[in-house]
PDB file of N, CA and C in Angstrom:
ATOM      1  N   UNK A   1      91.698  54.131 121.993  1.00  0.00           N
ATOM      2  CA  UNK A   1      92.738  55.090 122.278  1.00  0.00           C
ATOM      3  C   UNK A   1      92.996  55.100 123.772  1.00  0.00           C
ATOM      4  N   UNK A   2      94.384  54.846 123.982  1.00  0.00           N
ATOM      5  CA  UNK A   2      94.346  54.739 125.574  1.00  0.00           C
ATOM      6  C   UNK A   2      95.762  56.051 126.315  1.00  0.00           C
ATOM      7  N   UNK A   3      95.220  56.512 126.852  1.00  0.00           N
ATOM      8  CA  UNK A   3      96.050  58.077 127.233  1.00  0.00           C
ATOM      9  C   UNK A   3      96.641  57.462 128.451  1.00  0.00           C
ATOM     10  N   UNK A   4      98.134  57.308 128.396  1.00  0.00           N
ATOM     11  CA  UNK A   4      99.039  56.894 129.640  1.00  0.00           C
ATOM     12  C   UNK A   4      99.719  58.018 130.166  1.00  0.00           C
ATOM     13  N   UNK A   5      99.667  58.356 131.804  1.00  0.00           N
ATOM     14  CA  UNK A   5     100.369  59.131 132.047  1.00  0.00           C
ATOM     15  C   UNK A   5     101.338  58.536 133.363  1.00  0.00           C
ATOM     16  N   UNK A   6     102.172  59.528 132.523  1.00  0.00           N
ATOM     17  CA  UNK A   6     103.636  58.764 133.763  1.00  0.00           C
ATOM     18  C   UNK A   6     105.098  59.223 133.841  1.00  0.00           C
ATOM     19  N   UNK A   7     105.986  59.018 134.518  1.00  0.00           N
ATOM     20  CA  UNK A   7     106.891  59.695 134.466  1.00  0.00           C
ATOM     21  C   UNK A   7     106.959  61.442 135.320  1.00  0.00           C
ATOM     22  N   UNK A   8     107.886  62.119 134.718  1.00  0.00           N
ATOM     23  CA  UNK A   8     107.543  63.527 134.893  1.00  0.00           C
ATOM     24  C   UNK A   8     106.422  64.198 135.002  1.00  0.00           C
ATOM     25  N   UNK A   9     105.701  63.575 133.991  1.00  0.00           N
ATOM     26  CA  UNK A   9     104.474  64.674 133.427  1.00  0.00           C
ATOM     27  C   UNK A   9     103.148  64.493 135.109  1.00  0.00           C
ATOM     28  N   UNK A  10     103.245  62.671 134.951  1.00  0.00           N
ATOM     29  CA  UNK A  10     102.523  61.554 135.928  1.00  0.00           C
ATOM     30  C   UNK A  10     102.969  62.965 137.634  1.00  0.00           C
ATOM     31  N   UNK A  11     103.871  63.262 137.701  1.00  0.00           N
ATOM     32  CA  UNK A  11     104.049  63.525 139.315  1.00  0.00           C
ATOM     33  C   UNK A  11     103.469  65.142 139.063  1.00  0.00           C
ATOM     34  N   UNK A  12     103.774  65.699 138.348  1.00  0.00           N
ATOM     35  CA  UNK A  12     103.714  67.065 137.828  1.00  0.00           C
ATOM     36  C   UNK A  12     101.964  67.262 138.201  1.00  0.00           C
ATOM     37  N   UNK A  13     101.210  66.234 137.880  1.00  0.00           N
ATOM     38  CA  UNK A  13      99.808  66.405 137.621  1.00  0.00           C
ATOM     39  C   UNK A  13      99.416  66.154 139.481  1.00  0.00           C
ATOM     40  N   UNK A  14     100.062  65.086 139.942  1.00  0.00           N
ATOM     41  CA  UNK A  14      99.619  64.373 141.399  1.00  0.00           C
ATOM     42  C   UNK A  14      99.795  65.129 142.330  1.00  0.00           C
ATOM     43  N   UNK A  15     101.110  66.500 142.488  1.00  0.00           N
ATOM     44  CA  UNK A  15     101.492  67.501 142.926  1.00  0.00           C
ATOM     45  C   UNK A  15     100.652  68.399 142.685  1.00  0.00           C
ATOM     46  N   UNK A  16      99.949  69.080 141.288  1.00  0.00           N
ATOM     47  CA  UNK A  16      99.240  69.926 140.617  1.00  0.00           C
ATOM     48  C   UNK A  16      97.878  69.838 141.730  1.00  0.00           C
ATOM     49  N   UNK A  17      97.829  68.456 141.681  1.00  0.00           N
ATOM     50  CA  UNK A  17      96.274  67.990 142.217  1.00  0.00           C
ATOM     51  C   UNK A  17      95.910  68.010 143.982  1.00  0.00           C
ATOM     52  N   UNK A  18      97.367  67.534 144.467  1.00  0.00           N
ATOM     53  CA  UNK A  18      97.379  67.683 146.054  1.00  0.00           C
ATOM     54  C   UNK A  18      97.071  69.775 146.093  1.00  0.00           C
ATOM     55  N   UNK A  19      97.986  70.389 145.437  1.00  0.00           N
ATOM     56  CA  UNK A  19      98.099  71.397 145.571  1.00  0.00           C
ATOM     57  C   UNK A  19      96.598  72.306 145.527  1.00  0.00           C
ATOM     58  N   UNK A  20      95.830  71.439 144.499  1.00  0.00           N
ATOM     59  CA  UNK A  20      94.257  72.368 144.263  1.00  0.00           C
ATOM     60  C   UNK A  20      93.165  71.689 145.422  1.00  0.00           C
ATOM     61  N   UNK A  21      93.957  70.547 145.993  1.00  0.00           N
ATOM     62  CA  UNK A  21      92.818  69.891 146.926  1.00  0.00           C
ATOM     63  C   UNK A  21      92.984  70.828 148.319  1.00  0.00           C
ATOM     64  N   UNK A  22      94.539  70.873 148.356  1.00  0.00           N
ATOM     65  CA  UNK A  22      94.923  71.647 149.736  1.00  0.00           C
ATOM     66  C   UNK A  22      94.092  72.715 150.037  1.00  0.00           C
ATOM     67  N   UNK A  23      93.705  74.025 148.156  1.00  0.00           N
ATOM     68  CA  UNK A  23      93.780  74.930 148.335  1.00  0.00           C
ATOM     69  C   UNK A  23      92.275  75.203 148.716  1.00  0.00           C
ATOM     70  N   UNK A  24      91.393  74.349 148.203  1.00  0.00           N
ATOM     71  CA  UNK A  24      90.030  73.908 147.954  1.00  0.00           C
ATOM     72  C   UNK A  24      89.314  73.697 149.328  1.00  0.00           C
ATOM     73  N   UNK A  25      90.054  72.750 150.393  1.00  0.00           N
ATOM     74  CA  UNK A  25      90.065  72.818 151.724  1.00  0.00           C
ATOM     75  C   UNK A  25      90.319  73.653 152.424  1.00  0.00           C
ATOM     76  N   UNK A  26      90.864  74.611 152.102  1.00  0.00           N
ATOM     77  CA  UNK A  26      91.621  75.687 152.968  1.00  0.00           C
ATOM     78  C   UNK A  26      90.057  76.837 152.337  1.00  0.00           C
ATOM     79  N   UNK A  27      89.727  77.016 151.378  1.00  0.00           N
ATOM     80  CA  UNK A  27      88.755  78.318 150.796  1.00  0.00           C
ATOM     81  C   UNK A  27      87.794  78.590 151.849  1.00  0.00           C
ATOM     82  N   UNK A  28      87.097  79.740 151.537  1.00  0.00           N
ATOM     83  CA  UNK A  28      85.636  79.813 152.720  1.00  0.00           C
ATOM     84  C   UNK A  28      84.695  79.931 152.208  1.00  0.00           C
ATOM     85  N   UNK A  29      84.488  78.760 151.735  1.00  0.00           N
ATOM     86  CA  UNK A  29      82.684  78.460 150.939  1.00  0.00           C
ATOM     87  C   UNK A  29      82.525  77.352 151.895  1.00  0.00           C
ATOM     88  N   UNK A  30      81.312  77.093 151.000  1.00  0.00           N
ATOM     89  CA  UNK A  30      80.518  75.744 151.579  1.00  0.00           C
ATOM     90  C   UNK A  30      81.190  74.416 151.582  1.00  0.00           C
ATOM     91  N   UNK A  31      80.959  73.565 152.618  1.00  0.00           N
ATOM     92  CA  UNK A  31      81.223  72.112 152.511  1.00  0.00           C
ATOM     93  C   UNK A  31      80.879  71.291 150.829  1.00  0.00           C
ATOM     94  N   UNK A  32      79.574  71.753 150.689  1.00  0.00           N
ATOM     95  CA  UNK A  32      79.233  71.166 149.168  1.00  0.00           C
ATOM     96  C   UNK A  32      80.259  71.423 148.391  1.00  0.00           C
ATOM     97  N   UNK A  33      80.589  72.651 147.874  1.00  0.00           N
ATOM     98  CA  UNK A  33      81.230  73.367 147.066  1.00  0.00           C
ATOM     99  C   UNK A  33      82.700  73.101 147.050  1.00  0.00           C
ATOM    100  N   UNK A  34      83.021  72.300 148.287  1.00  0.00           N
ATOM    101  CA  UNK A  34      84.005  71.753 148.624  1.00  0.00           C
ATOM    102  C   UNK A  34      84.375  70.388 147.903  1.00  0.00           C
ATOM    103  N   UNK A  35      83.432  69.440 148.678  1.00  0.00           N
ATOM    104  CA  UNK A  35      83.109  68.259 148.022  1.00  0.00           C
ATOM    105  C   UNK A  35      83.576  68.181 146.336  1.00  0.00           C
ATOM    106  N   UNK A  36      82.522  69.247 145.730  1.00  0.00           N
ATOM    107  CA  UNK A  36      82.397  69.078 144.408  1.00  0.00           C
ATOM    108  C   UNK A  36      83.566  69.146 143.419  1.00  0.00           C
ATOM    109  N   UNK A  37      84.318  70.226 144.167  1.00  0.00           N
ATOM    110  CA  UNK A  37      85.617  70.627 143.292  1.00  0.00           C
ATOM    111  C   UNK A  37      86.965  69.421 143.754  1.00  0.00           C
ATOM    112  N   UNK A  38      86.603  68.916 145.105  1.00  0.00           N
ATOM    113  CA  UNK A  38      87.606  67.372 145.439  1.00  0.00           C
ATOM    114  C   UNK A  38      86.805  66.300 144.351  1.00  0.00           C
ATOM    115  N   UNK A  39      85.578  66.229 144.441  1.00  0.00           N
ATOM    116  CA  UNK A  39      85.415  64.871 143.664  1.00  0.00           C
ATOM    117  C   UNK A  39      86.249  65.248 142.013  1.00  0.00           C
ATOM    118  N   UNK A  40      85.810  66.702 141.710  1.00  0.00           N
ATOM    119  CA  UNK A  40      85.994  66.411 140.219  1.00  0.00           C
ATOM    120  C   UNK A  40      87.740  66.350 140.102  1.00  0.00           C
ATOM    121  N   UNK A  41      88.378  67.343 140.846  1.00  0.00           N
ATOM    122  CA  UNK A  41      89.914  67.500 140.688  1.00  0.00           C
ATOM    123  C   UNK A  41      90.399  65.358 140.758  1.00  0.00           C
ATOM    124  N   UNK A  42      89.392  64.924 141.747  1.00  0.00           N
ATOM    125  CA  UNK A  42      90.170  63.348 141.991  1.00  0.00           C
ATOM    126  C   UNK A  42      89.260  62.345 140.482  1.00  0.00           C
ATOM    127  N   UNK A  43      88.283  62.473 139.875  1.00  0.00           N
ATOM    128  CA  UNK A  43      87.629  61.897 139.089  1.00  0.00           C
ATOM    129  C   UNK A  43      88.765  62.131 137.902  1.00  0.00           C
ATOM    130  N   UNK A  44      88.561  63.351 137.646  1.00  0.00           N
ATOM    131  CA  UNK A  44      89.102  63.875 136.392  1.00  0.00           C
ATOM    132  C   UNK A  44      90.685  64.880 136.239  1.00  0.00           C
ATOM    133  N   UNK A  45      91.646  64.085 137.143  1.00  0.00           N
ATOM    134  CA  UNK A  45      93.034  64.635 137.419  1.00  0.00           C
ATOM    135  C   UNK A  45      93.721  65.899 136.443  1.00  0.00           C
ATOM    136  N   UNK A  46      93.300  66.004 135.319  1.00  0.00           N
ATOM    137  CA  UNK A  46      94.059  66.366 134.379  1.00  0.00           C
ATOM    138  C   UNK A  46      92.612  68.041 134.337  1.00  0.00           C
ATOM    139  N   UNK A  47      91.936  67.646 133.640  1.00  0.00           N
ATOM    140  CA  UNK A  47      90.758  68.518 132.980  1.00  0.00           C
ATOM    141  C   UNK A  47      90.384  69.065 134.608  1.00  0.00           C
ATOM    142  N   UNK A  48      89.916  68.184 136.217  1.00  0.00           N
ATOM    143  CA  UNK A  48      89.707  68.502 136.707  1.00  0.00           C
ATOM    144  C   UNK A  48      90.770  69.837 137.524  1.00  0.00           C
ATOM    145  N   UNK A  49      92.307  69.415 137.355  1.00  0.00           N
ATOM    146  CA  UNK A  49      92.937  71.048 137.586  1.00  0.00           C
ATOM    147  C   UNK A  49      92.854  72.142 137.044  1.00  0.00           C
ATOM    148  N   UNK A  50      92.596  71.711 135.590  1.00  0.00           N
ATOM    149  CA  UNK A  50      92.383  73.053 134.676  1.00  0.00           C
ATOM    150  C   UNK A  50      91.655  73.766 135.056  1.00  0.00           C
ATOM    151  N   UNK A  51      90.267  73.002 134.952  1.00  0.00           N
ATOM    152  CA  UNK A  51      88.821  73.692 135.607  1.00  0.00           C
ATOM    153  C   UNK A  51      89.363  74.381 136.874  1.00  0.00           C
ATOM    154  N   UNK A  52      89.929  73.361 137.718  1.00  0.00           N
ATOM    155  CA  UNK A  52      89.773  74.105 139.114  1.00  0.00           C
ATOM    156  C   UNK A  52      90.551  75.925 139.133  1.00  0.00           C
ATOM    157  N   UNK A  53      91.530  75.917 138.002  1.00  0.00           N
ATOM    158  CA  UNK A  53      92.514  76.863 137.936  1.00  0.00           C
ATOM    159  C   UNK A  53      92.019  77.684 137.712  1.00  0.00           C
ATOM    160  N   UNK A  54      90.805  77.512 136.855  1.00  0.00           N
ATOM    161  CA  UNK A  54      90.136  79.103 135.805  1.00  0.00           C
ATOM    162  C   UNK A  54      88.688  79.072 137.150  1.00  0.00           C
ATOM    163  N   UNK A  55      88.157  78.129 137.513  1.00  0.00           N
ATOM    164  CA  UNK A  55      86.975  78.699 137.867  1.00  0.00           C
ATOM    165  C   UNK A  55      86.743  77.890 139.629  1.00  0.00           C
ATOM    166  N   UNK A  56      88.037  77.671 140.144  1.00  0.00           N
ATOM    167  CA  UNK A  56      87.610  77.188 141.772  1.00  0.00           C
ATOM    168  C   UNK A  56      87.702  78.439 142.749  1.00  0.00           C
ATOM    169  N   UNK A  57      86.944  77.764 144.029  1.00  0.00           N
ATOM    170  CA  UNK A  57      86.919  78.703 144.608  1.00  0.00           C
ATOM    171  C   UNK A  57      88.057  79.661 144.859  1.00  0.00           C
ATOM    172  N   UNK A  58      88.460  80.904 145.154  1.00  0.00           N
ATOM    173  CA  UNK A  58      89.709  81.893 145.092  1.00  0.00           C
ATOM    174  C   UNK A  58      89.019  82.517 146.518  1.00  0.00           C
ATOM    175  N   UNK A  59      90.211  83.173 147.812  1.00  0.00           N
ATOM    176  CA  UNK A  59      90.341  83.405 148.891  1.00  0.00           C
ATOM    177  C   UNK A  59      90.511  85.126 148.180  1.00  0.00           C
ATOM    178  N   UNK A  60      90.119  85.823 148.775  1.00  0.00           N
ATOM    179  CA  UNK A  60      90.228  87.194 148.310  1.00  0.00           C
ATOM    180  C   UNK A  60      91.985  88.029 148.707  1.00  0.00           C
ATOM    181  N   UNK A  61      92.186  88.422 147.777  1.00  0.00           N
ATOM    182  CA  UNK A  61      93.642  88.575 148.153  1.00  0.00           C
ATOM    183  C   UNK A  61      93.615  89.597 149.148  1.00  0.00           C
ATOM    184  N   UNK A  62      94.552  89.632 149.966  1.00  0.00           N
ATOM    185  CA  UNK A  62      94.714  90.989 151.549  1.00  0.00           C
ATOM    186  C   UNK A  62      96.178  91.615 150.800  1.00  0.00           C
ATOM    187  N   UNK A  63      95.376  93.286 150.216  1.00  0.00           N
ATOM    188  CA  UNK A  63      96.640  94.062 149.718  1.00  0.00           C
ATOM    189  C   UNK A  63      97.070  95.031 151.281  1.00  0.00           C
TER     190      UNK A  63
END
């Protein structure tokens, strides 16, 4: 079974992914913690944004 991505969906994800790396770099944790959530978002493009969406690091919001 071979899963092709491309087109629309293909830029949608590469955008998705710059966007969680940016945000991931920008957080105030650890370098590790850093690392970990770039390797997996770049290993695993698809599953790795999801994850990052529900459980990466989050900047505390200023109300």
């Amino acid at each position: 079974m071979v899963i092709e991505v491309g087109g629309i969906f293909g830029i949608l994800i590469l955008v998705g992914d710059i966007y969680a790396i940016l945000n991931t770099v920008q957080a105030r944790t650890t370098l590790g913690v850093k690392a970990a959530w770039i390797a997996a978002i770049l290993l695993l493009p698809v599953a790795g944004l999801i994850a990052w969406y529900f459980f990466g690091p989050r900047e505390p919001k200023v109300s």
